[in-house]
PDB file of N, CA and C in Angstrom:
ATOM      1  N   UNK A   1      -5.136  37.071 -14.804  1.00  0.00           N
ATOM      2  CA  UNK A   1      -4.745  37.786 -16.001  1.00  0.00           C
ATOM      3  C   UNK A   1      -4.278  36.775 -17.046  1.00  0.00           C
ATOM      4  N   UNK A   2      -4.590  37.070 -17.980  1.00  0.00           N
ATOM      5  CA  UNK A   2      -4.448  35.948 -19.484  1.00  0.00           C
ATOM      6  C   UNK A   2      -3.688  37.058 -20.461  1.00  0.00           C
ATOM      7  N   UNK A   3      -2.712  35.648 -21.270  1.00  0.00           N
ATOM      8  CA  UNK A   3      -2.019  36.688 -22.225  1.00  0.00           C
ATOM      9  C   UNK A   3      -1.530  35.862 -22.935  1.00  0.00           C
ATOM     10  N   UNK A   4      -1.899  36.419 -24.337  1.00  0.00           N
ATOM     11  CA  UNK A   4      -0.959  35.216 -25.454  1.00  0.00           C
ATOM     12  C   UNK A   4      -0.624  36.121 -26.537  1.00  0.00           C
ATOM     13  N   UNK A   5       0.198  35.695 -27.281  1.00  0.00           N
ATOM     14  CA  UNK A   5       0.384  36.540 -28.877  1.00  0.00           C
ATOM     15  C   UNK A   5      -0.272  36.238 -29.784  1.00  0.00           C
ATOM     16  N   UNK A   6      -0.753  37.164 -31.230  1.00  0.00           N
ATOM     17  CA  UNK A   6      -0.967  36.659 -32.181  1.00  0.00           C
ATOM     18  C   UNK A   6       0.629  37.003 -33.160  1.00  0.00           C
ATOM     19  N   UNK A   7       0.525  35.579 -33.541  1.00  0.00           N
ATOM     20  CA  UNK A   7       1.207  35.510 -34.910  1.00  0.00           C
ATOM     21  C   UNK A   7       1.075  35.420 -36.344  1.00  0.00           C
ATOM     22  N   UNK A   8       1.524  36.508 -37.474  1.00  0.00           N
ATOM     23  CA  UNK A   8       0.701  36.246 -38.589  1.00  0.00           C
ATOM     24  C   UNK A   8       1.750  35.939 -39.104  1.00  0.00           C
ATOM     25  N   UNK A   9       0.572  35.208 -40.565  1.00  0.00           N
ATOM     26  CA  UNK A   9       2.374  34.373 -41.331  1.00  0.00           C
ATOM     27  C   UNK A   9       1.331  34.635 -42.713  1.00  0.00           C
ATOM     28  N   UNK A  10       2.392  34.672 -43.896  1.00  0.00           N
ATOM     29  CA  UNK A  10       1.728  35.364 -45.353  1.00  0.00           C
ATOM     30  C   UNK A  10       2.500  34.538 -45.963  1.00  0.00           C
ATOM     31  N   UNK A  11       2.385  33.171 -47.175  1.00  0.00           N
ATOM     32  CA  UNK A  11       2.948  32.949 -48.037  1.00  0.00           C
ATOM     33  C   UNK A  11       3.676  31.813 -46.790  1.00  0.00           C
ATOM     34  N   UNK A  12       3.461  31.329 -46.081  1.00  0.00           N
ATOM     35  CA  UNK A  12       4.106  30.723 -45.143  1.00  0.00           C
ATOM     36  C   UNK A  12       5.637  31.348 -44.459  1.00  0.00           C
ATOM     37  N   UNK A  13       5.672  32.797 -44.361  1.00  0.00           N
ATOM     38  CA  UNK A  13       6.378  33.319 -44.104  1.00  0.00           C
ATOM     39  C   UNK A  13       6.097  34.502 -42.564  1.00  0.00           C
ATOM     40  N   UNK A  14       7.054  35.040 -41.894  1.00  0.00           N
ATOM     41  CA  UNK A  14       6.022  35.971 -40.942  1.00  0.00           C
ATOM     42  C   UNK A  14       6.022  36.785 -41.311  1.00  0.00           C
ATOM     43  N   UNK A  15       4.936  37.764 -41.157  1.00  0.00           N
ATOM     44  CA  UNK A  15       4.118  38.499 -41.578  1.00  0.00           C
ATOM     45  C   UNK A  15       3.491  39.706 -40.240  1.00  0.00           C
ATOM     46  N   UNK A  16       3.556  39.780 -39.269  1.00  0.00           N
ATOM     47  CA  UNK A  16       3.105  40.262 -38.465  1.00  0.00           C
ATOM     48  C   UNK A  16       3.239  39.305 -36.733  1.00  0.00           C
ATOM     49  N   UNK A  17       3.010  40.318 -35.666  1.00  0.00           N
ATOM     50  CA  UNK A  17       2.826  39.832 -34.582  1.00  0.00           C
ATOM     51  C   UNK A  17       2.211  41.232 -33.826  1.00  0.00           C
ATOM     52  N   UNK A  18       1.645  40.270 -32.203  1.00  0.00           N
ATOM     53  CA  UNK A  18       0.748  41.652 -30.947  1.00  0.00           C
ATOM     54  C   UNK A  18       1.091  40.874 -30.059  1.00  0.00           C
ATOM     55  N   UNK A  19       0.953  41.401 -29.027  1.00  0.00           N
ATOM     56  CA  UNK A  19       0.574  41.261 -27.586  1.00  0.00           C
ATOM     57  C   UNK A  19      -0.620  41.340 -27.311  1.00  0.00           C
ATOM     58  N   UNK A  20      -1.911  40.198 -26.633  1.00  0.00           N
ATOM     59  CA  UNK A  20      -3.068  40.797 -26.447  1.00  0.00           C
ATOM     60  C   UNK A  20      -2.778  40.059 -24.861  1.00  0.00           C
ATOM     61  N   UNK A  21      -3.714  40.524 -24.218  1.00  0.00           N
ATOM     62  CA  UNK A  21      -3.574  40.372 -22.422  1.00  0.00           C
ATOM     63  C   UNK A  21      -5.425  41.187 -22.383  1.00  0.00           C
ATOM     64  N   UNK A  22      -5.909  40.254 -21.289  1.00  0.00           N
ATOM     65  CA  UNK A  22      -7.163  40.426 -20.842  1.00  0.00           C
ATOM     66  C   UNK A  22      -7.068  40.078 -19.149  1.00  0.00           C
ATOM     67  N   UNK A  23      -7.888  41.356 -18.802  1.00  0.00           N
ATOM     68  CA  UNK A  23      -8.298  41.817 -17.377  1.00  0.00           C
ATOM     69  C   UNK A  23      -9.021  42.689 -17.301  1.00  0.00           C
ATOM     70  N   UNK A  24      -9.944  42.256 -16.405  1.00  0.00           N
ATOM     71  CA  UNK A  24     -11.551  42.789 -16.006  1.00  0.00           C
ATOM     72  C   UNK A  24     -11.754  42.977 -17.374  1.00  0.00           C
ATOM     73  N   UNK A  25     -11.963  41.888 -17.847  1.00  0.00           N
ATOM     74  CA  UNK A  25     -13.725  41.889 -18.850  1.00  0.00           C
ATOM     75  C   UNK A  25     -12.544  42.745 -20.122  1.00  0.00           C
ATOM     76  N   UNK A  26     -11.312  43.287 -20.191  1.00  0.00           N
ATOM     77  CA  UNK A  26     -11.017  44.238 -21.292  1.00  0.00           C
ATOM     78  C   UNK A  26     -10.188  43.445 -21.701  1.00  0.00           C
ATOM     79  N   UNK A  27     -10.035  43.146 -23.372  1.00  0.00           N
ATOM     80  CA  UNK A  27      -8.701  42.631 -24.031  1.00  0.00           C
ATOM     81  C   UNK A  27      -8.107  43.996 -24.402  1.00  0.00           C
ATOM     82  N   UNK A  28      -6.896  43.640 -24.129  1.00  0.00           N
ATOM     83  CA  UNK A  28      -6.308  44.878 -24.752  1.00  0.00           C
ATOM     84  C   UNK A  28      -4.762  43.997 -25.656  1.00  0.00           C
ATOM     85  N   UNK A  29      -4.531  45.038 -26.215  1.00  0.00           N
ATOM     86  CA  UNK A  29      -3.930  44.971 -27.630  1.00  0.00           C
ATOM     87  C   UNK A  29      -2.393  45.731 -27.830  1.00  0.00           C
ATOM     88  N   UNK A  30      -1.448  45.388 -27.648  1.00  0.00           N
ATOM     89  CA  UNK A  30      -0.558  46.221 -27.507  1.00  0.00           C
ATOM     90  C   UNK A  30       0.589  45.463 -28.405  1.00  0.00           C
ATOM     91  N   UNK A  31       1.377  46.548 -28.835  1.00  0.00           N
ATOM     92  CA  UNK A  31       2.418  46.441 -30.067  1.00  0.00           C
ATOM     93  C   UNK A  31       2.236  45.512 -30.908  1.00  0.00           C
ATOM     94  N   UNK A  32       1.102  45.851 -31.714  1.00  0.00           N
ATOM     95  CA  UNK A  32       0.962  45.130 -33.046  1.00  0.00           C
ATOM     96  C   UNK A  32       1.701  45.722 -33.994  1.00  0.00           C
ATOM     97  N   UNK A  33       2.173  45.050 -35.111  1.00  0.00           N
ATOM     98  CA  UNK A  33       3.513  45.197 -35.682  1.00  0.00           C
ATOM     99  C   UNK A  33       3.403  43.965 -37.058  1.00  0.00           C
ATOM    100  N   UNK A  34       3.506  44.898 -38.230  1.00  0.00           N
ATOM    101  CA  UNK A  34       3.372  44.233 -39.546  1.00  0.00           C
ATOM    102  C   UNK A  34       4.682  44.451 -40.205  1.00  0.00           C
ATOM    103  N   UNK A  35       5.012  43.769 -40.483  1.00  0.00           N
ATOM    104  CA  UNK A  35       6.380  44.129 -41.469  1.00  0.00           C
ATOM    105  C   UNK A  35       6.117  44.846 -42.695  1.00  0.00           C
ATOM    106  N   UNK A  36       6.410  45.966 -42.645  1.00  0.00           N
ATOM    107  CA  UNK A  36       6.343  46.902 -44.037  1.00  0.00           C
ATOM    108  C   UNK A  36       5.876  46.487 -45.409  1.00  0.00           C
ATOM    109  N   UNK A  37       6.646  44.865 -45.886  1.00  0.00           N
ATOM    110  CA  UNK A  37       6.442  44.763 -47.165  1.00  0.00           C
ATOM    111  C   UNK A  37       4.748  43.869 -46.982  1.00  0.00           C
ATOM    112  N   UNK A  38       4.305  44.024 -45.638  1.00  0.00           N
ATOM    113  CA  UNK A  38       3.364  42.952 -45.678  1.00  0.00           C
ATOM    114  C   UNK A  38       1.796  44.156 -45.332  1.00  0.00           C
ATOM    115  N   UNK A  39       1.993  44.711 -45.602  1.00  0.00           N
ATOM    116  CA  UNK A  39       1.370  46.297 -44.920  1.00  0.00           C
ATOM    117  C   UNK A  39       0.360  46.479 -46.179  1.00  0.00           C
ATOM    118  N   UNK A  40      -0.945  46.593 -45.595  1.00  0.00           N
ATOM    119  CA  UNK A  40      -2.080  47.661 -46.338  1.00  0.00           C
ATOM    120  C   UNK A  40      -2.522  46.139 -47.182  1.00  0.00           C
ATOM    121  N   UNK A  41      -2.662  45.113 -47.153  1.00  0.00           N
ATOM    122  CA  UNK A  41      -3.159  43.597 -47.021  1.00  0.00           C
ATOM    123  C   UNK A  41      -4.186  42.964 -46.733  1.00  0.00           C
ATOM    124  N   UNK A  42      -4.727  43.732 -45.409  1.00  0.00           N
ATOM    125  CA  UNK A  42      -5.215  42.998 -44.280  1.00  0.00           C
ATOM    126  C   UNK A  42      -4.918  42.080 -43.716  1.00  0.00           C
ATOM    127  N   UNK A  43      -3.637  41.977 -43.011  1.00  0.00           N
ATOM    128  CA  UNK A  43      -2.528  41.482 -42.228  1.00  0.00           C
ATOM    129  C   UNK A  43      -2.803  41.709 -40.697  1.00  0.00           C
ATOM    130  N   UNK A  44      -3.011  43.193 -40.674  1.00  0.00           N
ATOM    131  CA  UNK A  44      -3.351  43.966 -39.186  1.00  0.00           C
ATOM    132  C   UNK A  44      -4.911  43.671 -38.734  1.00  0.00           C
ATOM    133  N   UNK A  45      -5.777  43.557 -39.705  1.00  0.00           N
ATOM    134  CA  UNK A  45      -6.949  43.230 -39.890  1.00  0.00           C
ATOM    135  C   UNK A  45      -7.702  42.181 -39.444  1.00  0.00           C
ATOM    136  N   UNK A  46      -7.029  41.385 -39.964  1.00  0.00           N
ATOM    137  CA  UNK A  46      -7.092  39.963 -39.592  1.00  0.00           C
ATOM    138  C   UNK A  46      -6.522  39.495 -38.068  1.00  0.00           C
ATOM    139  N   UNK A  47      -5.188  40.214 -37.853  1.00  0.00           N
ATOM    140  CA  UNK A  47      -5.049  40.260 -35.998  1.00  0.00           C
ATOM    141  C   UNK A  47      -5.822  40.900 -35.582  1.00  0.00           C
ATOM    142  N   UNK A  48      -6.443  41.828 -35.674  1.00  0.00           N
ATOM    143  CA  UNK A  48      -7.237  42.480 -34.756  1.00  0.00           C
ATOM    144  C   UNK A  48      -8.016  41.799 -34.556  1.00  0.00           C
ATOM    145  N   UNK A  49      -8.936  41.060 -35.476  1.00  0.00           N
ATOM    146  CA  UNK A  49     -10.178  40.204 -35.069  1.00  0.00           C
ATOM    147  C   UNK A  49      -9.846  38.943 -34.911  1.00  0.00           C
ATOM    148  N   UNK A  50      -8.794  38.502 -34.790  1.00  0.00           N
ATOM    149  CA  UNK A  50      -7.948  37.120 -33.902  1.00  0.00           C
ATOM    150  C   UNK A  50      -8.184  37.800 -32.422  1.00  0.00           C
ATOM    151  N   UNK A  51      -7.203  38.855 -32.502  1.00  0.00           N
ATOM    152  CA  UNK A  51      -7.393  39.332 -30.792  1.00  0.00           C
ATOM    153  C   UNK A  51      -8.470  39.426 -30.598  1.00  0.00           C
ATOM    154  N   UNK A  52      -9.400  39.711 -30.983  1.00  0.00           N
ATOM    155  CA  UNK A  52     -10.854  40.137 -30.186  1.00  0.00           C
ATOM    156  C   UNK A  52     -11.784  38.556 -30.069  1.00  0.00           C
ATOM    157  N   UNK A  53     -11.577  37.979 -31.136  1.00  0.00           N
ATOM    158  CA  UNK A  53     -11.853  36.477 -30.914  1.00  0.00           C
ATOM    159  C   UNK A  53     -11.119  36.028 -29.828  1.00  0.00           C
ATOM    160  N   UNK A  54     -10.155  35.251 -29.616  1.00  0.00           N
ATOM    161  CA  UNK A  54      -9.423  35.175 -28.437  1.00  0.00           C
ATOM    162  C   UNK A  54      -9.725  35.798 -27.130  1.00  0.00           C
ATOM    163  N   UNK A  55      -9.702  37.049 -27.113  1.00  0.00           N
ATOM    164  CA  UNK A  55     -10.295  38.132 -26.016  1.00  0.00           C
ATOM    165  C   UNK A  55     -11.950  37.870 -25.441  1.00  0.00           C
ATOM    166  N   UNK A  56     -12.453  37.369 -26.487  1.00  0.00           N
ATOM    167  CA  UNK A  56     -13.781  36.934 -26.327  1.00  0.00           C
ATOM    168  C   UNK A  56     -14.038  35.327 -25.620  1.00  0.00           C
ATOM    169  N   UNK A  57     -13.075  34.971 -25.902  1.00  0.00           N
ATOM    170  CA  UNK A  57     -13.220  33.452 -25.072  1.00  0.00           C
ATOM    171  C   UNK A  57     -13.130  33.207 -24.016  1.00  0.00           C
ATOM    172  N   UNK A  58     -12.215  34.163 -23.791  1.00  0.00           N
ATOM    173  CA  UNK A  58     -11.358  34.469 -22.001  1.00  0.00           C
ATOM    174  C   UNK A  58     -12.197  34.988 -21.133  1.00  0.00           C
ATOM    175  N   UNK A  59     -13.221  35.681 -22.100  1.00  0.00           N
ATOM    176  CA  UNK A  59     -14.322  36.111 -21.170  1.00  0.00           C
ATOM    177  C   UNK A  59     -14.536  37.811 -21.335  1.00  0.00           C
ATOM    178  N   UNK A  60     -13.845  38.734 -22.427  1.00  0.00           N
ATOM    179  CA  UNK A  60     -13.440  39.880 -22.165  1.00  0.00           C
ATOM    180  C   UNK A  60     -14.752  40.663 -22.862  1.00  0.00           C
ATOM    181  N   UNK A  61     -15.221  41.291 -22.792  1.00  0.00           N
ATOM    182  CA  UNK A  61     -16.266  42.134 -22.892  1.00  0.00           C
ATOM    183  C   UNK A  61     -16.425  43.291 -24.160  1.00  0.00           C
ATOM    184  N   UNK A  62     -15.116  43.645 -23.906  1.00  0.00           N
ATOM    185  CA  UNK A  62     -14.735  44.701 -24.280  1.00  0.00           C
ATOM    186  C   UNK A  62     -12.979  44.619 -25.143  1.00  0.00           C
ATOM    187  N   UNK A  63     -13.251  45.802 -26.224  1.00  0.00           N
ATOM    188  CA  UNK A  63     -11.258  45.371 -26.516  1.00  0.00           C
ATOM    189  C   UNK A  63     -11.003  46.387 -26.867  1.00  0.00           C
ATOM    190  N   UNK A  64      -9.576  47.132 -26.128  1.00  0.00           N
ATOM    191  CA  UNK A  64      -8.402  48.368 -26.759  1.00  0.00           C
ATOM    192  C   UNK A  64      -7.720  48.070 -27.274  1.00  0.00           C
ATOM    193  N   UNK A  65      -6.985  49.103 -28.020  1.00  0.00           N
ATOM    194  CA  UNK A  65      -5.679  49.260 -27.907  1.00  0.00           C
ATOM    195  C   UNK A  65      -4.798  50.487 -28.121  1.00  0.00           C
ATOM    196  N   UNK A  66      -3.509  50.044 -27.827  1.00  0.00           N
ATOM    197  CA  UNK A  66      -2.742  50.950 -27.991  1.00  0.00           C
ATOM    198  C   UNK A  66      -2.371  51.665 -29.373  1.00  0.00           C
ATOM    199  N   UNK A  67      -2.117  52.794 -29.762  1.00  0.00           N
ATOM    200  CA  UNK A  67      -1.319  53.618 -30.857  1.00  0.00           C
ATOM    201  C   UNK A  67      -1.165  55.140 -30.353  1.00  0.00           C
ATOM    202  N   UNK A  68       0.229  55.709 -31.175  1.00  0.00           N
ATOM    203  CA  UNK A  68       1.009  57.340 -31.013  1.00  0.00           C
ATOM    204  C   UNK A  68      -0.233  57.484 -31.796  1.00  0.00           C
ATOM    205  N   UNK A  69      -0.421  58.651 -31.493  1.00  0.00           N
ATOM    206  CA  UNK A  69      -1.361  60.135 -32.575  1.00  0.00           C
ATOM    207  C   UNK A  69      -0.383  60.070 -34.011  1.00  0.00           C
ATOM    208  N   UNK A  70       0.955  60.093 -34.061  1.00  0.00           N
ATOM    209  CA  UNK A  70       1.390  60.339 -35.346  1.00  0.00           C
ATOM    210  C   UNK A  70       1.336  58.757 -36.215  1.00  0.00           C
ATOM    211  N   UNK A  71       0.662  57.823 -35.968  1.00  0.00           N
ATOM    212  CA  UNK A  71       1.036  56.561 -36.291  1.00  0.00           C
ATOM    213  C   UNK A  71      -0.473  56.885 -37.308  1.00  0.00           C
ATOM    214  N   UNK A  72      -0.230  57.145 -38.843  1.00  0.00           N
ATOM    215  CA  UNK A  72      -1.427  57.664 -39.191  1.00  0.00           C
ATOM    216  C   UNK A  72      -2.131  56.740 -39.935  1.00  0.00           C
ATOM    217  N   UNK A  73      -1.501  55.305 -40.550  1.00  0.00           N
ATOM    218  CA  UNK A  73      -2.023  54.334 -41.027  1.00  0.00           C
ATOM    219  C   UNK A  73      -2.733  53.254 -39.758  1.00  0.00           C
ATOM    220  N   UNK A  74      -2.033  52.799 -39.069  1.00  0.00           N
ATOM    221  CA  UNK A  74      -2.914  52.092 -37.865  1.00  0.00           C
ATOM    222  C   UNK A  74      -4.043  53.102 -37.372  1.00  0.00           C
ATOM    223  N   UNK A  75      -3.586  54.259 -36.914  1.00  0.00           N
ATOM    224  CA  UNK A  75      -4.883  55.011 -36.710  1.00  0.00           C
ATOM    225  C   UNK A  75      -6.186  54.815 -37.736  1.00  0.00           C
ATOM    226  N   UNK A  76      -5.781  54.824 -39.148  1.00  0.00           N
ATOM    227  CA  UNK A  76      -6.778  54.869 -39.902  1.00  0.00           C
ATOM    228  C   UNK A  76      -7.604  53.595 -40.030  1.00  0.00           C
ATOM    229  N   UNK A  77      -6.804  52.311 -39.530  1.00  0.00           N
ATOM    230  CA  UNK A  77      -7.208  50.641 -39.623  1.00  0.00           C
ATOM    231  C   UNK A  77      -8.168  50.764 -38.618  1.00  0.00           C
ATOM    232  N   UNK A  78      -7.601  51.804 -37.446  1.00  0.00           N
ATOM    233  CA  UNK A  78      -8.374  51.371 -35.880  1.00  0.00           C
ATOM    234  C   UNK A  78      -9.994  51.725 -36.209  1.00  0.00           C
ATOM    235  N   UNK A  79      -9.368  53.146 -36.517  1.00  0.00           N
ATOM    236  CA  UNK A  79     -11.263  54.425 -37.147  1.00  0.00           C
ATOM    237  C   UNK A  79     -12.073  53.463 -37.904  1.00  0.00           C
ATOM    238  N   UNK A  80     -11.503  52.214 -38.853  1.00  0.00           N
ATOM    239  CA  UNK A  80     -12.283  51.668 -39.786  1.00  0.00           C
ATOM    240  C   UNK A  80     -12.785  50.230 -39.093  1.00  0.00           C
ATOM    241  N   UNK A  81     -12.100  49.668 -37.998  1.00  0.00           N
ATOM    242  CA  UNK A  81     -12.918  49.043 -37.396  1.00  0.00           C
ATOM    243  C   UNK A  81     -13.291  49.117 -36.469  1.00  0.00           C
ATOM    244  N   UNK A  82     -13.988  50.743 -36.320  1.00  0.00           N
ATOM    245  CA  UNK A  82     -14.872  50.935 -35.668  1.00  0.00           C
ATOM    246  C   UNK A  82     -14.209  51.499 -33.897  1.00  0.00           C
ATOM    247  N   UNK A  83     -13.109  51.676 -33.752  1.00  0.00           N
ATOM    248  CA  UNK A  83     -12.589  52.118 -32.882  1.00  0.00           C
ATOM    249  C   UNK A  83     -12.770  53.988 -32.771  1.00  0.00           C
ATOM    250  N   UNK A  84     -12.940  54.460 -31.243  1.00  0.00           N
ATOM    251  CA  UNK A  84     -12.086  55.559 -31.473  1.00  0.00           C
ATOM    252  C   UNK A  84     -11.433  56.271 -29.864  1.00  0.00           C
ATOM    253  N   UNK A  85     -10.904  57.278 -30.565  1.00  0.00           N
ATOM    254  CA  UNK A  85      -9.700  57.641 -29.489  1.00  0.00           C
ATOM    255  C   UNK A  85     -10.387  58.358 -28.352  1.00  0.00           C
ATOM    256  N   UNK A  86      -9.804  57.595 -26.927  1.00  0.00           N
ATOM    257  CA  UNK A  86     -10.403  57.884 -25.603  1.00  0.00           C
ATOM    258  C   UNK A  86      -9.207  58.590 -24.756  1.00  0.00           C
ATOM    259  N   UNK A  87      -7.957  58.333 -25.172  1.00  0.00           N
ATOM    260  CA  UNK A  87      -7.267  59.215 -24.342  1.00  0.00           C
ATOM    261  C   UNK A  87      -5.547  59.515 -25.407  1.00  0.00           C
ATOM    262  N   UNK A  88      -4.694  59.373 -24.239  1.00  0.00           N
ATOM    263  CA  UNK A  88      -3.623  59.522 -25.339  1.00  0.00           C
ATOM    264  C   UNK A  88      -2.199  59.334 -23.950  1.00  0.00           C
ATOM    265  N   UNK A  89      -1.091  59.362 -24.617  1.00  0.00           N
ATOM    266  CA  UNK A  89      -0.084  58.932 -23.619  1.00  0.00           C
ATOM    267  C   UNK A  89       1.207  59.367 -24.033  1.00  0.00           C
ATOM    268  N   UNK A  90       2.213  59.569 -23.545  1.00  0.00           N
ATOM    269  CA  UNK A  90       3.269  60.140 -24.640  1.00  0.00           C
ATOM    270  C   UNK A  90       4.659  59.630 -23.998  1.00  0.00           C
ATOM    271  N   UNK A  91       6.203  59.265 -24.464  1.00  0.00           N
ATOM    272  CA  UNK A  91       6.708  58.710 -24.120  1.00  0.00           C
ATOM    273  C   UNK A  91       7.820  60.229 -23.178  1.00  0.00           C
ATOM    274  N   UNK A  92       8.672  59.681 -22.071  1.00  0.00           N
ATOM    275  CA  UNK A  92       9.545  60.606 -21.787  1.00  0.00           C
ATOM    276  C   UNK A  92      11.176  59.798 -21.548  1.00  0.00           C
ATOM    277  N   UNK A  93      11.681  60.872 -21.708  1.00  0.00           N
ATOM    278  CA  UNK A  93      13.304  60.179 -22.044  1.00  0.00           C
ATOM    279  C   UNK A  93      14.139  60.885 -21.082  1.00  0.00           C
ATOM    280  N   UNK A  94      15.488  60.639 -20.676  1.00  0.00           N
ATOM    281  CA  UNK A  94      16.105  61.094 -19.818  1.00  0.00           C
ATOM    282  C   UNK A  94      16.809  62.241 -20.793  1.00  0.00           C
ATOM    283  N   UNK A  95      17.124  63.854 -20.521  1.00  0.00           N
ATOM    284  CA  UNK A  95      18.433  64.573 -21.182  1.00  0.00           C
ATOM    285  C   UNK A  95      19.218  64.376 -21.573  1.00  0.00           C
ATOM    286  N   UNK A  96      20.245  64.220 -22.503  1.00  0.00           N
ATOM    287  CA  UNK A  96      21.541  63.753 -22.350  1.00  0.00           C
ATOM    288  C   UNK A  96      22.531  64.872 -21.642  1.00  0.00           C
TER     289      UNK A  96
END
């Protein structure tokens, strides 16, 4: 199993970060994360196809990732490059 981060930096400043991790042939993509003022750029854009570059070296075939249903701007980044939704997952919390 392989795993590294991408880090983005804007203006020589940071700008974004992910988690990508590859196993069996899949990169997958988890908590990518742009800082607000750095948002709607192509910031997220540009990681995504870092991760899939990267993911591609390692040997990975294929690439996911993670996002909530209500997350309606990444959803819309994912639909536009060409992604779409195969399942779904939801978080659970203890009562107080």
């Amino acid at each position: 199993e392989r795993k590294t981060a991408v880090l983005a930096r804007w203006n020589e400043k940071p700008a974004g970060a992910a988690y990508v991790g590859v196993h069996d042939k899949i990169c997958m993509v988890h908590g990518l994360v742009v800082l607000p003022h750095q948002r709607r750029q192509g910031v997220a854009e540009w990681m995504m196809r870092r991760a899939a570059m990267w993911g591609q070296a390692q040997g990975a075939t294929h690439i996911a990732v993670l996002c909530v249903d209500d997350n309606a701007g990444a959803n819309a980044l994912y639909r536009a490059l060409g992604f779409a939704a195969v399942g779904g997952y939801h978080y659970r919390v203890l009562p107080d």
